[in-house]
N, C-alpha and C. Protein backbone atom coordinates (compact mmCIF):
# COMPACT_ATOMS: atom_id res chain seq x y z
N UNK A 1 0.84 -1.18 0.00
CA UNK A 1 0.00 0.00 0.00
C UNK A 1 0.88 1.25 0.00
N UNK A 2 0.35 2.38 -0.50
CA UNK A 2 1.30 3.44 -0.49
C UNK A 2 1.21 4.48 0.20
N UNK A 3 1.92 4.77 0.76
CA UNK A 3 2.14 5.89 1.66
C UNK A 3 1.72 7.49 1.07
N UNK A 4 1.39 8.31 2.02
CA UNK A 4 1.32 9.77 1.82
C UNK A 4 2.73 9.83 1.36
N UNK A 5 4.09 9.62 1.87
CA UNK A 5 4.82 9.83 1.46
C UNK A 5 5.17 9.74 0.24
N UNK A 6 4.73 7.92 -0.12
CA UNK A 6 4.97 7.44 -1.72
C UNK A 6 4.85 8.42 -2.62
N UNK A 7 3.59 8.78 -2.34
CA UNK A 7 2.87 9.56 -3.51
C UNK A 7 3.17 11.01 -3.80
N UNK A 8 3.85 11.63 -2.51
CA UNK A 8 4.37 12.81 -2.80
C UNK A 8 5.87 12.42 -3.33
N UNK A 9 6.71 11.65 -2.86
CA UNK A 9 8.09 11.07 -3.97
C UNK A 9 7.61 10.85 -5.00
N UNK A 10 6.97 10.17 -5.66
CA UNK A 10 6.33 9.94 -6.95
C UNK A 10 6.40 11.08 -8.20
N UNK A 11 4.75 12.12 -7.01
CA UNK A 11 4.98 13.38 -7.69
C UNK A 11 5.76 14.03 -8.36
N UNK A 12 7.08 14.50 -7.22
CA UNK A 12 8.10 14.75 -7.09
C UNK A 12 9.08 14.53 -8.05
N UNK A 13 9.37 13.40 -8.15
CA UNK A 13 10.12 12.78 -8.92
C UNK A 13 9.39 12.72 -10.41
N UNK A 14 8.16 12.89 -10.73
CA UNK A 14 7.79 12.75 -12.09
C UNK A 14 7.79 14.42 -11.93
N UNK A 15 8.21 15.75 -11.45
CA UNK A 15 8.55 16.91 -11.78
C UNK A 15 9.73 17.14 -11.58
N UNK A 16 10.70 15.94 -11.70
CA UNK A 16 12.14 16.22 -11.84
C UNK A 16 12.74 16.97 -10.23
N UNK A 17 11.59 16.76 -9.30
CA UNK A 17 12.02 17.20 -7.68
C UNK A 17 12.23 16.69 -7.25
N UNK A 18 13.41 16.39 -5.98
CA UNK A 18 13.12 15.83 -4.98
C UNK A 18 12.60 16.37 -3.74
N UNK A 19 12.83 15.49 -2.51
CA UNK A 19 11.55 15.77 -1.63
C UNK A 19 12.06 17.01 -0.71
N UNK A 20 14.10 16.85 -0.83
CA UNK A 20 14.32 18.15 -0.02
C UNK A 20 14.28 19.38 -0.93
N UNK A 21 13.77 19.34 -2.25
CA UNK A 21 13.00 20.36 -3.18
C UNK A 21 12.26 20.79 -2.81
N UNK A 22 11.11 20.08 -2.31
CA UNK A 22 9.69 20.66 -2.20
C UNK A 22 9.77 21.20 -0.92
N UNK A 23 10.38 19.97 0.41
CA UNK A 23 10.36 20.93 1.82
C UNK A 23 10.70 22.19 1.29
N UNK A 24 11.57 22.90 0.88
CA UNK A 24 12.49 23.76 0.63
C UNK A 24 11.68 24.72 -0.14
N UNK A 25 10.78 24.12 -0.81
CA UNK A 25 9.62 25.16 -1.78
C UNK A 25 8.52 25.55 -1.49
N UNK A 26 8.31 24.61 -0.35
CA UNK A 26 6.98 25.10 1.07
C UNK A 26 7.46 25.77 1.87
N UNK A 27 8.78 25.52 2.48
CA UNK A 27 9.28 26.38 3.59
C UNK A 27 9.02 25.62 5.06
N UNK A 28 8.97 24.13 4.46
CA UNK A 28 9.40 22.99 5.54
C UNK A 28 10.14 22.52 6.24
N UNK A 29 10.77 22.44 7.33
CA UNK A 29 11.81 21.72 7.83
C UNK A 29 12.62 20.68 7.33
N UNK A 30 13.73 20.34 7.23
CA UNK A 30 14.60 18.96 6.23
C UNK A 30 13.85 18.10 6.85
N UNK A 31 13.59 16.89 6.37
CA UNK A 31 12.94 15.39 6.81
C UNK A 31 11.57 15.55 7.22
N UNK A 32 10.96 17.07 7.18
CA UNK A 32 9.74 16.66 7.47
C UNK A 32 8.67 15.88 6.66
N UNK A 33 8.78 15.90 5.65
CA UNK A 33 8.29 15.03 5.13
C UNK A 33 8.23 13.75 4.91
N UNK A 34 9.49 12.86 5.36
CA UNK A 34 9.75 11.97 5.29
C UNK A 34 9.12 11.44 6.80
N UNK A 35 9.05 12.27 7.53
CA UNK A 35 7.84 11.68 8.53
C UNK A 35 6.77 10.91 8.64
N UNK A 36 6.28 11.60 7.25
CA UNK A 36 4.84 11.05 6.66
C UNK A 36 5.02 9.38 6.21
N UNK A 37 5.91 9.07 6.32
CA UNK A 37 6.30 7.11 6.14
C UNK A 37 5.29 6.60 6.82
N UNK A 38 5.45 7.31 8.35
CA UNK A 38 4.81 6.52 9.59
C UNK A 38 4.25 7.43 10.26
N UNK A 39 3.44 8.41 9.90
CA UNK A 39 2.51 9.10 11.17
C UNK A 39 1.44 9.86 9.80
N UNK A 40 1.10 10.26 10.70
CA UNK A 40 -0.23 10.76 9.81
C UNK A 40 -0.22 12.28 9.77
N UNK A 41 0.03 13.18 8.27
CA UNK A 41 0.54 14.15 8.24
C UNK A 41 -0.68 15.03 8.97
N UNK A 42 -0.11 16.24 9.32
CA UNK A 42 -0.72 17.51 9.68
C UNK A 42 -1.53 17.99 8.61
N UNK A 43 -2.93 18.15 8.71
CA UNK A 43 -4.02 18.59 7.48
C UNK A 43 -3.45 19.47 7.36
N UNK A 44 -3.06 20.71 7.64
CA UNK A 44 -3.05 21.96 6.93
C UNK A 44 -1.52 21.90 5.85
N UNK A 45 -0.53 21.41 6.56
CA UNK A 45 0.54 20.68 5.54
C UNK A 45 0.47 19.99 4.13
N UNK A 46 -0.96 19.06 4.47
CA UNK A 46 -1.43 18.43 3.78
C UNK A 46 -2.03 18.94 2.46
N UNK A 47 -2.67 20.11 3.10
CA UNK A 47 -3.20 20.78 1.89
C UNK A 47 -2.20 21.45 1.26
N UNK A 48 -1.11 21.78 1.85
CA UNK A 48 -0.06 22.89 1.30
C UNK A 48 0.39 22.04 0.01
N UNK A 49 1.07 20.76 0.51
CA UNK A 49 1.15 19.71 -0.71
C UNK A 49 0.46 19.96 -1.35
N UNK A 50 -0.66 19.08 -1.17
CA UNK A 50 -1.72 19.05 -2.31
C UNK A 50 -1.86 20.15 -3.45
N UNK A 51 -2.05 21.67 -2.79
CA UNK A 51 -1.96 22.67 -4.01
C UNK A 51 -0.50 22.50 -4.33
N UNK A 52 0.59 22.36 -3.98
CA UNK A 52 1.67 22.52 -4.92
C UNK A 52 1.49 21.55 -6.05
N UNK A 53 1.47 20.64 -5.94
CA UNK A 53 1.21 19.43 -7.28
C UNK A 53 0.26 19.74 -7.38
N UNK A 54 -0.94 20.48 -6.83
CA UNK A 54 -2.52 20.28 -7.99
C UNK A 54 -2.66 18.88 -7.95
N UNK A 55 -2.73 18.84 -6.97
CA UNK A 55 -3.65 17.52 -6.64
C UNK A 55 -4.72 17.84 -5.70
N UNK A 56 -5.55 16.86 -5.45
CA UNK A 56 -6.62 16.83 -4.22
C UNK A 56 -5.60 16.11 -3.35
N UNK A 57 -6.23 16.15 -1.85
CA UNK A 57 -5.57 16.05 -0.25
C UNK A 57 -5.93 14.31 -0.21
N UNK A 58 -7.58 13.49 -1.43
CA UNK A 58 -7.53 12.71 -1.27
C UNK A 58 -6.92 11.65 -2.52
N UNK A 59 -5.96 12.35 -3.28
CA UNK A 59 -5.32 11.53 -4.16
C UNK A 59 -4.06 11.23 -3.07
N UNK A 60 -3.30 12.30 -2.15
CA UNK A 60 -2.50 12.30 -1.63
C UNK A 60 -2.61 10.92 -0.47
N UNK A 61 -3.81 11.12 0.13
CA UNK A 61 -4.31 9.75 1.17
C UNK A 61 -4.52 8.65 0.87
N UNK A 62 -4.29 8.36 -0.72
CA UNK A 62 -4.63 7.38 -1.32
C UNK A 62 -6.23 7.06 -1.35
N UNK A 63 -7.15 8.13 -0.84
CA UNK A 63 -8.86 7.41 -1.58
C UNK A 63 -9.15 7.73 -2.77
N UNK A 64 -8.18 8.48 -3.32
CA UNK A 64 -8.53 8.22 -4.72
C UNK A 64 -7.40 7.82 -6.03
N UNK A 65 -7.87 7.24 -6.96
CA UNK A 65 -6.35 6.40 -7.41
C UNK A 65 -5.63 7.28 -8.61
N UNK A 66 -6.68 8.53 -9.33
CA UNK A 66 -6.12 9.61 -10.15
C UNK A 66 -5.68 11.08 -9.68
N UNK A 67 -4.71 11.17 -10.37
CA UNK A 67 -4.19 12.66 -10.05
C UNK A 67 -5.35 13.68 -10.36
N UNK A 68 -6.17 13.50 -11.06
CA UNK A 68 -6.40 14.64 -11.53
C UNK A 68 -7.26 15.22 -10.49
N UNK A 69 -7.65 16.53 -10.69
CA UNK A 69 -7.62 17.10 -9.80
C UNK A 69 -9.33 18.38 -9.96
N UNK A 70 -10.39 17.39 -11.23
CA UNK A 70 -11.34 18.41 -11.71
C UNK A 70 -12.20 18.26 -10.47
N UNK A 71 -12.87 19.21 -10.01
CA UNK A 71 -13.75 19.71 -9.41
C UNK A 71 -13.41 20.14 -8.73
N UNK A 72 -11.79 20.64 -8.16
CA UNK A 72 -11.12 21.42 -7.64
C UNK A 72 -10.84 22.71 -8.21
N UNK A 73 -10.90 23.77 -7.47
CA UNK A 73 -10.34 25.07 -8.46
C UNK A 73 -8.51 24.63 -8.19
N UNK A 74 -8.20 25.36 -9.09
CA UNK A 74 -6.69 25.10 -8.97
C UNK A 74 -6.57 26.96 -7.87
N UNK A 75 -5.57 26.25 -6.96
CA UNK A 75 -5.57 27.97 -6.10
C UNK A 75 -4.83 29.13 -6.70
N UNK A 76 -4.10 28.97 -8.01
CA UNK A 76 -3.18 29.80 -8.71
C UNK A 76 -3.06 29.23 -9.98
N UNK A 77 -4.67 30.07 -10.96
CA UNK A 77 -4.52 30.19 -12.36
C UNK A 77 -3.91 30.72 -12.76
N UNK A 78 -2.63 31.37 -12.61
CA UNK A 78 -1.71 32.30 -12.79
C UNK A 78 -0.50 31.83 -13.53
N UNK A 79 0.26 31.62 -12.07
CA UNK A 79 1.35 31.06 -12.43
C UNK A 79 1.45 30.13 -10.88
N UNK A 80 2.10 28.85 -12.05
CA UNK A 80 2.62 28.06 -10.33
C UNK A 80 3.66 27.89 -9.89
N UNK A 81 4.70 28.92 -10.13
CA UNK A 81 5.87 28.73 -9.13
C UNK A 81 5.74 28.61 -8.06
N UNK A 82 5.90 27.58 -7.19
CA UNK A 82 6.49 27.68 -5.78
C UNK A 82 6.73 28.72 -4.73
N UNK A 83 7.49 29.65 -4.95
CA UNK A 83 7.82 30.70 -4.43
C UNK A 83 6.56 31.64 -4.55
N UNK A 84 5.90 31.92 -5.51
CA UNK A 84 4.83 32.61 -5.68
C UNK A 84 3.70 31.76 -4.64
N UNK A 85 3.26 30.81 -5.10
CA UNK A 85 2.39 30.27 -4.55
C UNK A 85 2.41 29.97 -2.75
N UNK A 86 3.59 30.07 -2.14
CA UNK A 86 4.07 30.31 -0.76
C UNK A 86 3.83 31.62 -0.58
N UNK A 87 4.13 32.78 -1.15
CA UNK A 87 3.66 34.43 -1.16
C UNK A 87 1.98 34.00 -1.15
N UNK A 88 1.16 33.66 -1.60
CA UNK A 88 -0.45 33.54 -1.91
C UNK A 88 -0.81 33.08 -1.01
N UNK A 89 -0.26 31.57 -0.11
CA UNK A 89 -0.55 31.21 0.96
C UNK A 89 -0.76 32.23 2.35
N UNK A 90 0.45 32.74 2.25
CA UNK A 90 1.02 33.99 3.01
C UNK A 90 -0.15 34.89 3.37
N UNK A 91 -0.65 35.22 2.05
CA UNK A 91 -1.19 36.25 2.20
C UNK A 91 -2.74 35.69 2.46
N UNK A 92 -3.25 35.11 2.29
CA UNK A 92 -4.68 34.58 3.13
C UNK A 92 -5.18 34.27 3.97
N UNK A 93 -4.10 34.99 4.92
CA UNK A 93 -4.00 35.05 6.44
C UNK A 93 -4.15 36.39 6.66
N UNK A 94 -4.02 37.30 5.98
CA UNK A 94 -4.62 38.78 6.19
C UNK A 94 -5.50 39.80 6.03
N UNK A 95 -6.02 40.12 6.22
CA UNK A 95 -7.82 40.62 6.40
C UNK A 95 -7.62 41.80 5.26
N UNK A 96 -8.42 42.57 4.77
CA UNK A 96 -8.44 43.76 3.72
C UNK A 96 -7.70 44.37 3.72
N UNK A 97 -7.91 44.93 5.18
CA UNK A 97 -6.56 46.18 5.13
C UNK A 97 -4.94 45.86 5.37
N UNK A 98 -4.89 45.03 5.56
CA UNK A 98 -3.27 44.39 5.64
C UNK A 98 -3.16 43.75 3.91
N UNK A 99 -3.99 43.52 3.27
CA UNK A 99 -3.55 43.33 2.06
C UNK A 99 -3.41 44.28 1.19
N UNK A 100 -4.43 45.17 1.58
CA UNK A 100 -3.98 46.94 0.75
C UNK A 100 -2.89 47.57 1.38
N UNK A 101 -2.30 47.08 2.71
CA UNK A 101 -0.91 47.59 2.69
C UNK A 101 -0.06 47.04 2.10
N UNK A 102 -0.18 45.54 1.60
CA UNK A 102 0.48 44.67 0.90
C UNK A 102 0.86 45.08 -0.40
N UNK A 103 0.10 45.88 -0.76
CA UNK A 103 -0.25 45.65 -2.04
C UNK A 103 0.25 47.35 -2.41
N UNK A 104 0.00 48.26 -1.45
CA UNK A 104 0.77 49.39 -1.40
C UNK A 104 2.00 49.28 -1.13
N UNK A 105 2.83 48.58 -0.76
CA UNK A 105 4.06 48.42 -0.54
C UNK A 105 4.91 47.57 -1.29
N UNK A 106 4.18 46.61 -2.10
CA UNK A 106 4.39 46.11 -3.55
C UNK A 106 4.49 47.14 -4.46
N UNK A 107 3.41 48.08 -4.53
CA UNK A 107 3.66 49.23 -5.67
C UNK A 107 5.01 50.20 -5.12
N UNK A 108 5.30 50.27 -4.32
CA UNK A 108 6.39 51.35 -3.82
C UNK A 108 7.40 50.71 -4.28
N UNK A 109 7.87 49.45 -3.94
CA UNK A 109 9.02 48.93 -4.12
C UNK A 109 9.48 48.08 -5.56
N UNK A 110 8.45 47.57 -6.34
CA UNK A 110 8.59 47.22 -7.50
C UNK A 110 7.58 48.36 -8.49
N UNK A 111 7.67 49.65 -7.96
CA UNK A 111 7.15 50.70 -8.82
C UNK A 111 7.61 50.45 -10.24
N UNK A 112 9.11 50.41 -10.98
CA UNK A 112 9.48 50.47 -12.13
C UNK A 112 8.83 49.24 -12.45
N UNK A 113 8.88 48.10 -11.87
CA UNK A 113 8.61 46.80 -12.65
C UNK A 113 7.29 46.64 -13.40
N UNK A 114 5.99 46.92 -12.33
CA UNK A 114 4.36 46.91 -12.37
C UNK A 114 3.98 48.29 -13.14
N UNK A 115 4.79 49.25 -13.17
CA UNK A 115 4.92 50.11 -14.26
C UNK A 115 5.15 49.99 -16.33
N UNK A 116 5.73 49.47 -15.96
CA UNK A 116 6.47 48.38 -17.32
C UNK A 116 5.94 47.46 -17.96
N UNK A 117 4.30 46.88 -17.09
CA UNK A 117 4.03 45.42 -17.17
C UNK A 117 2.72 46.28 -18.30
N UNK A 118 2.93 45.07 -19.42
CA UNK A 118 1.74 45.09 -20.25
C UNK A 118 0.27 45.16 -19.64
């Protein structure tokens, strides 16, 4: 039977990652993941996975046997870098006005860039 873990090595490895990739692209501790062999991961972790591969939380648990992932919104029609998608997480922890400071202080500091942008 396969592990939460399996299936995130799997992933992983069919995106040319390994697993101290992804800790490293969530902003995980080394080996935490490899925890998941033998204990039963932390849901909110769980989900963090899950949106990085665009998967569902129950392809990851093994109740379901396809990746795919329809009837899910994907959380970043955008773009899915990693790094971005850890910034998005970030930020859905902050109520209106902490994101309009966010977002004012994005324009201050990458003024030339978002200036420039088609």
């Amino acid at each position: 039977m396969e592990t939460v873990f399996d299936r995130i090595k799997n992933l992983a490895d069919s995106r040319g990652k390994s697993i101290v990739d992804v800790e490293a692209d969530l902003g995980l501790s080394k080996n935490y993941l490899y925890k998941w062999k033998k204990s039963a991961p932390n849901s909110t972790k769980l989900i963090e996975v899950a949106d990085y591969f665009n998967v569902s939380t129950d392809y990851l648990l093994g109740r379901k046997e396809n990746q795919d992932n329809k009837g899910f919104e994907k959380k970043s029609d955008v773009d899915d870098r990693p790094k971005l998608q850890k910034i998005a997480r970030k930020a859905t922890k902050l109520d209106d006005k902490q994101l309009d400071q966010l977002n004012d202080v994005m324009d201050a500091v990458f003024k030339d860039i978002f200036e420039s942008s088609p």
